[in-house]
Protein backbone atom coordinates (compact mmCIF):
# COMPACT_ATOMS: atom_id res chain seq x y z
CA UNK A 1 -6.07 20.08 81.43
CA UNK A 2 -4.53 16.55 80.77
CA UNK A 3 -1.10 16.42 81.03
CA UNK A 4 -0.58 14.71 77.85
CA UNK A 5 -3.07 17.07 75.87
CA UNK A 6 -1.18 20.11 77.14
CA UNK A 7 2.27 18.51 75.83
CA UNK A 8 0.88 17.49 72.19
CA UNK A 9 -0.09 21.32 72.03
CA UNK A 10 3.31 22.72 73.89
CA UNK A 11 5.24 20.52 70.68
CA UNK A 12 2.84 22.26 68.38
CA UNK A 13 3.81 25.78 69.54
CA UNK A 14 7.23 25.11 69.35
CA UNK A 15 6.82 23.75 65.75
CA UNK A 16 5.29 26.89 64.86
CA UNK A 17 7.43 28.82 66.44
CA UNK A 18 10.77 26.83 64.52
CA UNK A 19 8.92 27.37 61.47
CA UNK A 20 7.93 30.88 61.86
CA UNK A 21 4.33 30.30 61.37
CA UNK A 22 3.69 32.71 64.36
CA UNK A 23 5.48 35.91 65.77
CA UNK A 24 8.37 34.67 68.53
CA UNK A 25 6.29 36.75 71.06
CA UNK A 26 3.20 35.11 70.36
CA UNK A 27 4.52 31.55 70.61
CA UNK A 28 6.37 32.74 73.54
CA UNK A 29 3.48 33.80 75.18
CA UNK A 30 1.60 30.59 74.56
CA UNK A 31 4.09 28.63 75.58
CA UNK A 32 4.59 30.31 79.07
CA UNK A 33 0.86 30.05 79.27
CA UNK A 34 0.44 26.56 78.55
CA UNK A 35 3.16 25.27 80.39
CA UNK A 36 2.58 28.12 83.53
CA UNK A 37 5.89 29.55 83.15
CA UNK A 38 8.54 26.53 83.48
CA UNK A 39 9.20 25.47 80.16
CA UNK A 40 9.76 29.13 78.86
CA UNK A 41 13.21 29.94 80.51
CA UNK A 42 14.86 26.20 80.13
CA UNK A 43 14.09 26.60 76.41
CA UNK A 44 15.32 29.67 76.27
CA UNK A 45 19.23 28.42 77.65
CA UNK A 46 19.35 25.67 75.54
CA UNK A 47 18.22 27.98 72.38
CA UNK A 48 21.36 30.62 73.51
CA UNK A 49 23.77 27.64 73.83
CA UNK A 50 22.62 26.00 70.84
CA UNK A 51 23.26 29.90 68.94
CA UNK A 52 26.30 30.17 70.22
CA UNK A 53 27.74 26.37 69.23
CA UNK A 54 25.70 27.51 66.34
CA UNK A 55 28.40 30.57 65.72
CA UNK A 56 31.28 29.11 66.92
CA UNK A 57 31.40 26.30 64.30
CA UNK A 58 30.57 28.96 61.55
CA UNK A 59 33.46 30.95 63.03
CA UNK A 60 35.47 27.69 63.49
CA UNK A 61 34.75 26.69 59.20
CA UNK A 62 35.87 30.76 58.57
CA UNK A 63 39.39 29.99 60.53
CA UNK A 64 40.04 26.77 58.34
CA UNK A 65 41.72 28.18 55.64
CA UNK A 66 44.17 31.00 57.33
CA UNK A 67 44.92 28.27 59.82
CA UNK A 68 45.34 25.69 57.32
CA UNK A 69 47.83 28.57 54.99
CA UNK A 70 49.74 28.93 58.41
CA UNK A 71 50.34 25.49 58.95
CA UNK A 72 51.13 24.92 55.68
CA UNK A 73 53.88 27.53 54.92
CA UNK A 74 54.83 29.34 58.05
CA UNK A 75 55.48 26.30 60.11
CA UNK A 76 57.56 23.41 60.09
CA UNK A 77 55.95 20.04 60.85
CA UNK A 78 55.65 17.21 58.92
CA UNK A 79 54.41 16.48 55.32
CA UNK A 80 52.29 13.86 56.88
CA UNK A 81 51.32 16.33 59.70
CA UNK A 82 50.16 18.28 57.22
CA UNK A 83 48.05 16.39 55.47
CA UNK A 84 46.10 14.64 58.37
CA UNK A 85 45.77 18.67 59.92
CA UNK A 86 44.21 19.48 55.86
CA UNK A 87 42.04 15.75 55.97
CA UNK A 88 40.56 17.02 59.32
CA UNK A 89 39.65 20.27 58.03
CA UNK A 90 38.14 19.07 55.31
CA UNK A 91 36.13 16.82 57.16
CA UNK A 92 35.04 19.57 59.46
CA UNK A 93 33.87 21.36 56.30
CA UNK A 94 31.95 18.05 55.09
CA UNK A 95 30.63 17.95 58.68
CA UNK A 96 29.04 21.75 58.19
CA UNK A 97 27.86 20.93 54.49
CA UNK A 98 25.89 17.73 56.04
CA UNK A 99 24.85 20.01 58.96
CA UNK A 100 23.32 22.96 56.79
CA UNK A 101 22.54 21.10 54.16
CA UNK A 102 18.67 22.46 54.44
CA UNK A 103 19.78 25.98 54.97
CA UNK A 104 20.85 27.37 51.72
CA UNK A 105 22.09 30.73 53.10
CA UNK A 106 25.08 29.00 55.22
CA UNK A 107 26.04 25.92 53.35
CA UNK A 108 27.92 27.71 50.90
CA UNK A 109 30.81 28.44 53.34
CA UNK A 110 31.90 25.13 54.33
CA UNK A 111 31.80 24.04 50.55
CA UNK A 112 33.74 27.22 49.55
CA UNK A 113 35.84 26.78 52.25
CA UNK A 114 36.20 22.88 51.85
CA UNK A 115 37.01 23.50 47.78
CA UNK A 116 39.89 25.88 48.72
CA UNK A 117 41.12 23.18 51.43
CA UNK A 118 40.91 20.31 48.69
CA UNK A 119 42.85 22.30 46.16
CA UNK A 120 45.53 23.41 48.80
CA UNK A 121 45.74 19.68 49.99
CA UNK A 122 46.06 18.45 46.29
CA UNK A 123 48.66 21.33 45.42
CA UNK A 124 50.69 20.40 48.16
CA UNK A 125 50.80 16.98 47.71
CA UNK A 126 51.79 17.29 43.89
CA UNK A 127 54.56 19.57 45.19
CA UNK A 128 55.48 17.22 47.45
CA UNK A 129 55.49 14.03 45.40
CA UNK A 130 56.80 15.69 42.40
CA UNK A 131 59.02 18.80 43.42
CA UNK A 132 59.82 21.25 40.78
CA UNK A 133 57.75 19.55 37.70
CA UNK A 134 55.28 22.48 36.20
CA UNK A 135 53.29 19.83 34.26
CA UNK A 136 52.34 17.75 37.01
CA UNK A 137 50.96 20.98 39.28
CA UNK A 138 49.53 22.24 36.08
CA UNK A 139 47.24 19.04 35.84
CA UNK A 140 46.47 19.20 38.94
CA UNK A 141 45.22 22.82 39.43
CA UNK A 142 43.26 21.96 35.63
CA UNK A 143 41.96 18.98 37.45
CA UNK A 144 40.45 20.81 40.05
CA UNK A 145 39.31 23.83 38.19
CA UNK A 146 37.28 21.39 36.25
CA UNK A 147 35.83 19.58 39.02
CA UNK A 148 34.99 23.03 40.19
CA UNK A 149 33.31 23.47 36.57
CA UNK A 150 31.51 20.16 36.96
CA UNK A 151 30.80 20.66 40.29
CA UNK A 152 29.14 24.03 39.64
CA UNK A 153 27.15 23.14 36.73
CA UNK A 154 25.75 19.70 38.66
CA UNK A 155 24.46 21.71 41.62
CA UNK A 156 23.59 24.49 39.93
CA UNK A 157 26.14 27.01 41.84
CA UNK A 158 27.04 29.65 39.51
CA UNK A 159 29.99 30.81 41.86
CA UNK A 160 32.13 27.19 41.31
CA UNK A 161 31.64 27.79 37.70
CA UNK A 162 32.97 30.66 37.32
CA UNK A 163 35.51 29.89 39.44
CA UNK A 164 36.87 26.78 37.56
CA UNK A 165 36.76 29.13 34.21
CA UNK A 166 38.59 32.13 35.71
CA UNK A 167 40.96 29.17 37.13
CA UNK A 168 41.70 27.59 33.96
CA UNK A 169 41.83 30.81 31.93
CA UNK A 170 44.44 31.88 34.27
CA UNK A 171 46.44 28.63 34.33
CA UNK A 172 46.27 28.80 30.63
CA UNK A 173 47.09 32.42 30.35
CA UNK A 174 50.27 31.67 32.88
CA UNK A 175 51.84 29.77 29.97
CA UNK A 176 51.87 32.26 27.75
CA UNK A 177 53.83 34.64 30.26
């Protein structure tokens, strides 16, 4: 068979075997068949490495927010520290949002993960700026529970939503006590 012929078709088995038109085994099978057993096992390592980059970052994005808690409170570097240690977390959970950003089962972590980290970050930095003054915080928590709001209603996410309504409710009902 012609070289190029038999790679056109090898690119067409893998296609249907990324988009699941075809049991794994079967486009396995075809594969090792078409390409007489060499392509099989190299694709094979560089699927398993790609899974496991593929679970440490979604490990990595679950870490952010403990780590970024910890760094926060429990240790004792600089407000600036800080806040470039929060900015690069946050961009790590923009980073997974643009990377699943067709797979609607795992892009909801970074961007729950990445609201948290913008909320901390914002917290912190009215804290900072203006120490001891309940307003200010107060705005800013209501400013972020409504972003959440707007956020959720925009995109359709019924979890942000309800978040930024439980978040104001509680915000409001903290006044009262």
């Amino acid at each position: 068979m012609d070289e190029k012929r038999r790679e056109i078709i090898v690119r067409e088995i893998e296609y249907w075997k990324r988009s699941r038109l075809l049991p794994e085994q079967y486009c396995d099978y075809l594969l090792a068949l078409y390409t007489e057993g060499d392509r099989s096992s190299a694709q094979t390592a560089v699927r398993r490495a790609g899974a496991w980059l593929h679970i440490f970052f979604i490990l990595l994005i679950c870490l952010l927010l403990p780590i970024s808690v910890l760094a926060i409170y429990f240790t004792e570097l600089s407000f600036v520290l800080q806040m470039l240690l929060l900015s690069f977390f946050i961009l790590l959970c923009f980073i997974g949002i643009w990377k699943w950003r067709k797979e609607a089962r795992l892009v909801h972590l970074p961007l729950i993960i990445g609201a948290f980290l913008v909320f901390l970050a914002s917290v912190h930095l009215s804290d900072y700026y203006f120490p001891k003054n309940k307003p200010i915080s107060a705005l800013v928590i209501f400013f972020n529970c409504a972003l959440w709001i707007v956020f959720g209603l925009r995109m359709r996410l019924l979890y942000f939503a309800i978040s930024g309504v439980f978040g104001i409710a509680l915000l409001i009902g903290s006044f009262f006590v």
